[in-house]
PDB file of N, CA and C in Angstrom:
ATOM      1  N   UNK A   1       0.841  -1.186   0.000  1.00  0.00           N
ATOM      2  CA  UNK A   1       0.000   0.000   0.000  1.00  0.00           C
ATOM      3  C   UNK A   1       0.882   1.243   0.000  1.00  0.00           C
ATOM      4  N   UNK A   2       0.295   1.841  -0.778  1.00  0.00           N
ATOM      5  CA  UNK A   2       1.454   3.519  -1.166  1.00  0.00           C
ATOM      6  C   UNK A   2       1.054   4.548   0.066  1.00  0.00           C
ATOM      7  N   UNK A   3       1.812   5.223   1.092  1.00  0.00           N
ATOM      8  CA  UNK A   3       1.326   5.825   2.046  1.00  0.00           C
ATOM      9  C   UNK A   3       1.218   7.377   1.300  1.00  0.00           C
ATOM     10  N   UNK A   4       0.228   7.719   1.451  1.00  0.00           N
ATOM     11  CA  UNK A   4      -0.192   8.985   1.082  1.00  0.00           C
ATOM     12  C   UNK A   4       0.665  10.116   2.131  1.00  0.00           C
ATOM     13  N   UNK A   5       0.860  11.319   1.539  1.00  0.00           N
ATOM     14  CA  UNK A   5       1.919  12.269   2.261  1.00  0.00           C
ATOM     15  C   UNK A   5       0.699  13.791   2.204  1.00  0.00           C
ATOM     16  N   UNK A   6       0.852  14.560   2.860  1.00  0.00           N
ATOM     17  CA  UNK A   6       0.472  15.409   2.439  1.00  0.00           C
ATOM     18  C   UNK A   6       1.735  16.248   1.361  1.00  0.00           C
ATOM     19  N   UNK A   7       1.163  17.508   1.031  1.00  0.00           N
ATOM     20  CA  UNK A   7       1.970  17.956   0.044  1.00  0.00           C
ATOM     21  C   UNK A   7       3.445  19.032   0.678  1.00  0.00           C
ATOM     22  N   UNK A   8       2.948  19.344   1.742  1.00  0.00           N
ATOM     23  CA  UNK A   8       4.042  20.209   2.751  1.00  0.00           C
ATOM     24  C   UNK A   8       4.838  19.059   3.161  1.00  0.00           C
ATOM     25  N   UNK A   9       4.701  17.825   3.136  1.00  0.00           N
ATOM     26  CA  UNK A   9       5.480  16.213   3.888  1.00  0.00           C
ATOM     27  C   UNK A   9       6.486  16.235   2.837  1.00  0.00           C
ATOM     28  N   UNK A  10       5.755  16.078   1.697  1.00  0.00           N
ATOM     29  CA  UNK A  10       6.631  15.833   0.187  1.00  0.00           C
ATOM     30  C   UNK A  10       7.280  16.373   0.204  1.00  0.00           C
ATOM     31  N   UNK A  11       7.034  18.067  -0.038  1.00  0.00           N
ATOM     32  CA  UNK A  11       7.938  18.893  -0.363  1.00  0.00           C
ATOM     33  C   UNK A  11       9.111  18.958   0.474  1.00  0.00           C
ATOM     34  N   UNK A  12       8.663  18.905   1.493  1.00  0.00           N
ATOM     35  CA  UNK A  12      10.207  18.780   2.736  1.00  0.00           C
ATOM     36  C   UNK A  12      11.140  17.751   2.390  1.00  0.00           C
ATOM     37  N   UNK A  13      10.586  16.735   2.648  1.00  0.00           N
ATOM     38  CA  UNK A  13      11.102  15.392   2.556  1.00  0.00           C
ATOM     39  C   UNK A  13      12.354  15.602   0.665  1.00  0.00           C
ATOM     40  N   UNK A  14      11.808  16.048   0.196  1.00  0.00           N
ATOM     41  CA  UNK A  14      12.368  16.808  -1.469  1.00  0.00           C
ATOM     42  C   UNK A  14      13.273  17.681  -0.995  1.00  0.00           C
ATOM     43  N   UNK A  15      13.028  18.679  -0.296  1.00  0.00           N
ATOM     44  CA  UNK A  15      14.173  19.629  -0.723  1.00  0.00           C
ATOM     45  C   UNK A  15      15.463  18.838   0.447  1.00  0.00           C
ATOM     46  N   UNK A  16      14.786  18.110   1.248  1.00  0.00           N
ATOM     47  CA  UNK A  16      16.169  17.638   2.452  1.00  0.00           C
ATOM     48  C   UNK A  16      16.889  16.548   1.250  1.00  0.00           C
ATOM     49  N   UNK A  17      15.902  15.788   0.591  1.00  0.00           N
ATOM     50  CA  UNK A  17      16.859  14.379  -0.417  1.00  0.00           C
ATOM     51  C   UNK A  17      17.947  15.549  -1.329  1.00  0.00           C
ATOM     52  N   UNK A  18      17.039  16.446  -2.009  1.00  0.00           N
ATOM     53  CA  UNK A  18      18.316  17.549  -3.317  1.00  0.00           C
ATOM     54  C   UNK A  18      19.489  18.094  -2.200  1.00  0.00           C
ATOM     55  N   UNK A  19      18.618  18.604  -1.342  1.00  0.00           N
ATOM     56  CA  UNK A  19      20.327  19.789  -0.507  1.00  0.00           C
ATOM     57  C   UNK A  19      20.953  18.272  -0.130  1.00  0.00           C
ATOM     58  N   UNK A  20      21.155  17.381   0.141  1.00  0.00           N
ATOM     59  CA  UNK A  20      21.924  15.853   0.386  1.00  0.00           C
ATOM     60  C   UNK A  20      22.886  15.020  -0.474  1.00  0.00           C
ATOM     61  N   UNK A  21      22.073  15.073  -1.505  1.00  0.00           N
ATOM     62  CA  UNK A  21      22.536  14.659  -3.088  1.00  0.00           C
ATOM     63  C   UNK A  21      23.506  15.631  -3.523  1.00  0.00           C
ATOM     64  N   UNK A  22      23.339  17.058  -3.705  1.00  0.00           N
ATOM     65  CA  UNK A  22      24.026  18.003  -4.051  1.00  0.00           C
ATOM     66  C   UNK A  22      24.962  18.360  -3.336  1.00  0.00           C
ATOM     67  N   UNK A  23      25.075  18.242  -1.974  1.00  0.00           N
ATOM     68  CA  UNK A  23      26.560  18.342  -1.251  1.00  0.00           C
ATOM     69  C   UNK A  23      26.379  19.904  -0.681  1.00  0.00           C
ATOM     70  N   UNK A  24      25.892  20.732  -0.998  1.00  0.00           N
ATOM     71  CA  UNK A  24      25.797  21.768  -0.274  1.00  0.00           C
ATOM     72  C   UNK A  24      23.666  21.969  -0.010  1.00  0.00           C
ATOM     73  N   UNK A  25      23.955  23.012   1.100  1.00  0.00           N
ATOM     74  CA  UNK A  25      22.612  23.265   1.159  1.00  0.00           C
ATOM     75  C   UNK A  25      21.863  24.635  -0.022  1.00  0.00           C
ATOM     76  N   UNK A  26      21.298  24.539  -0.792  1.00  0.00           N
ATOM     77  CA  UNK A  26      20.718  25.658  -2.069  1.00  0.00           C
ATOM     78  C   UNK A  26      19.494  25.546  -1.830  1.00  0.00           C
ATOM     79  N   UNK A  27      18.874  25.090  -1.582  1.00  0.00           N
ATOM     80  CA  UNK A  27      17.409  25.061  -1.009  1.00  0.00           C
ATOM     81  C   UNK A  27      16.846  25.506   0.252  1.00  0.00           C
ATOM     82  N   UNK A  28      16.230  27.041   0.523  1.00  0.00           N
ATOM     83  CA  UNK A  28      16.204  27.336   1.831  1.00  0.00           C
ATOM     84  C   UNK A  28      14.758  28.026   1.726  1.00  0.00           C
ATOM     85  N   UNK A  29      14.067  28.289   2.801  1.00  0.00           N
ATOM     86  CA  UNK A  29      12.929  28.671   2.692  1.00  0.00           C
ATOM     87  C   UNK A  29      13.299  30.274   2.927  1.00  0.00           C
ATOM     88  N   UNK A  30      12.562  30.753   1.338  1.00  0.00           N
ATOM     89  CA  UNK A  30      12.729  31.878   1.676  1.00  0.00           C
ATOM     90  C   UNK A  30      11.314  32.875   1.465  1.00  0.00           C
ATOM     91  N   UNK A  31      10.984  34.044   2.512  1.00  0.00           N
ATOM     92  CA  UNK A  31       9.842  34.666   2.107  1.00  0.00           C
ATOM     93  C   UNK A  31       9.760  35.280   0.645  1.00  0.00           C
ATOM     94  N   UNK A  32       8.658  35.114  -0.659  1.00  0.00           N
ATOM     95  CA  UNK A  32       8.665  35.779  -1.415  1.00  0.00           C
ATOM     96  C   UNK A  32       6.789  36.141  -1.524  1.00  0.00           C
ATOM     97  N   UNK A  33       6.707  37.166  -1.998  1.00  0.00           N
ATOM     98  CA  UNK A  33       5.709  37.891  -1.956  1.00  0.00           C
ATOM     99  C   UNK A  33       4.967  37.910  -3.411  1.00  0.00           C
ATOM    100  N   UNK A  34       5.971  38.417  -4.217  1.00  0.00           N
ATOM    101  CA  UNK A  34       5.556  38.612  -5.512  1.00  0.00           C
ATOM    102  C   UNK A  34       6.536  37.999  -6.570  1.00  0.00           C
ATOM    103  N   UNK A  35       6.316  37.918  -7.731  1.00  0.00           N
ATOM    104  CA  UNK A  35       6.673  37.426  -9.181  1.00  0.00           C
ATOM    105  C   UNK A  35       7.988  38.143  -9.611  1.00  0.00           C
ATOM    106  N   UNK A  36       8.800  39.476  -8.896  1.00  0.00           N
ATOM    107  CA  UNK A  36       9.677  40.132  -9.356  1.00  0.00           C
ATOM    108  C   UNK A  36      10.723  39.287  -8.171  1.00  0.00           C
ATOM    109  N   UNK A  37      10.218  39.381  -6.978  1.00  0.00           N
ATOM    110  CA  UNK A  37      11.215  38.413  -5.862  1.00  0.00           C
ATOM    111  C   UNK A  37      11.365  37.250  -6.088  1.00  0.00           C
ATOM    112  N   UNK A  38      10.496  36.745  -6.814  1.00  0.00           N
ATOM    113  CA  UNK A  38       9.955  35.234  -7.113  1.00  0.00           C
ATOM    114  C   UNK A  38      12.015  34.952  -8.141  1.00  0.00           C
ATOM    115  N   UNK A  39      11.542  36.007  -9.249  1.00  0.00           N
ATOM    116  CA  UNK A  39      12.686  35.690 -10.803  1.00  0.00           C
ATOM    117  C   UNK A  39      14.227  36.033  -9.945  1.00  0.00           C
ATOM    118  N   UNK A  40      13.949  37.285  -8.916  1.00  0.00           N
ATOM    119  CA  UNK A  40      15.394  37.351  -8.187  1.00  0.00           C
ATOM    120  C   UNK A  40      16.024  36.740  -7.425  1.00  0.00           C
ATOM    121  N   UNK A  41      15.411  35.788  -6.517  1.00  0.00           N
ATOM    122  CA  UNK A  41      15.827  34.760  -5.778  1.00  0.00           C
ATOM    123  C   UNK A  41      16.251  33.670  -6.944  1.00  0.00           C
ATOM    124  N   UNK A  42      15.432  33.297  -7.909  1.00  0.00           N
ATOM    125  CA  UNK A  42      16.005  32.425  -8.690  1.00  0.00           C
ATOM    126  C   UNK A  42      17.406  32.649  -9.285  1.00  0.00           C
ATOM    127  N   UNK A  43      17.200  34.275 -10.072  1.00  0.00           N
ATOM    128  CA  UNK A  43      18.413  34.343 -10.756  1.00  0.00           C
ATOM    129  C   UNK A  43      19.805  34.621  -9.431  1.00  0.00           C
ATOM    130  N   UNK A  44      19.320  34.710  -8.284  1.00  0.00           N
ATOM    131  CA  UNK A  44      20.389  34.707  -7.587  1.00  0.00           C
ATOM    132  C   UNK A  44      21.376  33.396  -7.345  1.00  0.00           C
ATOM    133  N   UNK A  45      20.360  32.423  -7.050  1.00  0.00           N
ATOM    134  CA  UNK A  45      20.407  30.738  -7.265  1.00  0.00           C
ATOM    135  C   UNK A  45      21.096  30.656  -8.277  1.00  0.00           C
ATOM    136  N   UNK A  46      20.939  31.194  -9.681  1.00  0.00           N
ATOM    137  CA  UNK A  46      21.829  30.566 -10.918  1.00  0.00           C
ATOM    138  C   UNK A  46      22.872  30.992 -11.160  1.00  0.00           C
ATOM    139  N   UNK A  47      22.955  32.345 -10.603  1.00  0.00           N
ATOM    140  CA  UNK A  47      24.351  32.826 -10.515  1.00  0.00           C
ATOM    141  C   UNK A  47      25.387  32.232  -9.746  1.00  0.00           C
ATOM    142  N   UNK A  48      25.120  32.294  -8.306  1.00  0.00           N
ATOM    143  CA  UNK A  48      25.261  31.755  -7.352  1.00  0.00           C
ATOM    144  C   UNK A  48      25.886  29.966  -7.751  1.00  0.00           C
ATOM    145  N   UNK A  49      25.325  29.105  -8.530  1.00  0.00           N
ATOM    146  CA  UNK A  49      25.673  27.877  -8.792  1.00  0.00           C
ATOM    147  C   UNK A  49      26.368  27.795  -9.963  1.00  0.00           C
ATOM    148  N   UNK A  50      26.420  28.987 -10.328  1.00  0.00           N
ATOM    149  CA  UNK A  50      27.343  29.059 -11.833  1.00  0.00           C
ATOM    150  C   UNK A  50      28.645  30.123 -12.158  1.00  0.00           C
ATOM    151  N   UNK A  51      28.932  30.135 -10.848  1.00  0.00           N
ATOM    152  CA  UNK A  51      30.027  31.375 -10.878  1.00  0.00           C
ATOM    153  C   UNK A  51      31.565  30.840 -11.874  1.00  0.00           C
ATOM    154  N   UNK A  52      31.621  29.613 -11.539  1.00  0.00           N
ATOM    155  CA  UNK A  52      32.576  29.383 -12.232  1.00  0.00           C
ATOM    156  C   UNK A  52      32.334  29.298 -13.908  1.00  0.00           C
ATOM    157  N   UNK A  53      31.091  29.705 -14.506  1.00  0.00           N
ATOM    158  CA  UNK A  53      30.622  29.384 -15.618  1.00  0.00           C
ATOM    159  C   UNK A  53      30.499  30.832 -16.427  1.00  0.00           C
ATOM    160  N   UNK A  54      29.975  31.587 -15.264  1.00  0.00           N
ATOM    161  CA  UNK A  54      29.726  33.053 -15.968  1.00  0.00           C
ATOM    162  C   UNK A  54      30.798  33.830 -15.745  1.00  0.00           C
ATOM    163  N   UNK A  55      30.880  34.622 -17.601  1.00  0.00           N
ATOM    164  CA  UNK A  55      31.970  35.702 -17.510  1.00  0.00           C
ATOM    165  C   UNK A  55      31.771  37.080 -16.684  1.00  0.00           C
ATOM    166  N   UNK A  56      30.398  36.991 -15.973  1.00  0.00           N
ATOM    167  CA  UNK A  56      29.922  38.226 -15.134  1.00  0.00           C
ATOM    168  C   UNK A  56      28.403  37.810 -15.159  1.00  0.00           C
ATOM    169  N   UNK A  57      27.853  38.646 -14.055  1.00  0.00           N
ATOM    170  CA  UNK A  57      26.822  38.322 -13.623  1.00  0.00           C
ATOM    171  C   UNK A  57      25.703  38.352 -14.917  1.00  0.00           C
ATOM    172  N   UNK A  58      24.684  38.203 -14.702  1.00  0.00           N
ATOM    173  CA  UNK A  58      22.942  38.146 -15.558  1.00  0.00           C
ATOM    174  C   UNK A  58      22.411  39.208 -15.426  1.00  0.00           C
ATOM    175  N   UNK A  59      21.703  39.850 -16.582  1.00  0.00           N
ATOM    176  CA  UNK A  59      21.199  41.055 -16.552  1.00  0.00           C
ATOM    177  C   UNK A  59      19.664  40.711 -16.342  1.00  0.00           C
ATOM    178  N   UNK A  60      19.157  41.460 -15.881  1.00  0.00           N
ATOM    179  CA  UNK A  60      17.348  41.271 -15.552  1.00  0.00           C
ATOM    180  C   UNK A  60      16.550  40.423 -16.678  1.00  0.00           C
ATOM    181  N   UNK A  61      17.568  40.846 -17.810  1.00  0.00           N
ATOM    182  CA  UNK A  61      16.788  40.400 -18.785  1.00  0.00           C
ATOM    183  C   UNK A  61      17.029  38.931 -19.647  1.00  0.00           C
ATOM    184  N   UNK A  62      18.089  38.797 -18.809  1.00  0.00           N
ATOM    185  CA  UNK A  62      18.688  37.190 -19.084  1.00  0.00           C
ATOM    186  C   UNK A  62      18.176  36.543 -18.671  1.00  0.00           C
TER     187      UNK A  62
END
């Protein structure tokens, strides 16, 4: 029988297996409000995991 989770169970249980697998912690709960904090936390994340990749940071519009 498949034990049913709620969806806040899952999601936890998810971001603890990725920050584990990945070796550092990148997954953190962070407050976002709106759709402009939403793209900046992300593009901070991609920068952030790609420093050795980028010749300089991402423009808003990247």
């Amino acid at each position: 029988m498949v034990e049913r989770k709620s969806e806040l169970e899952f999601e936890s249980e998810l971001v603890d297996y990725i920050s584990k697998i990945g070796g550092t912690r990148q997954w953190q709960k962070v407050e976002l409000h709106t759709n402009e904090e939403l793209w900046a936390n992300f593009k901070r994340i991609l920068e952030q995991n790609n420093q050795d990749k980028l010749e300089k940071l991402l423009s808003d519009q990247e």
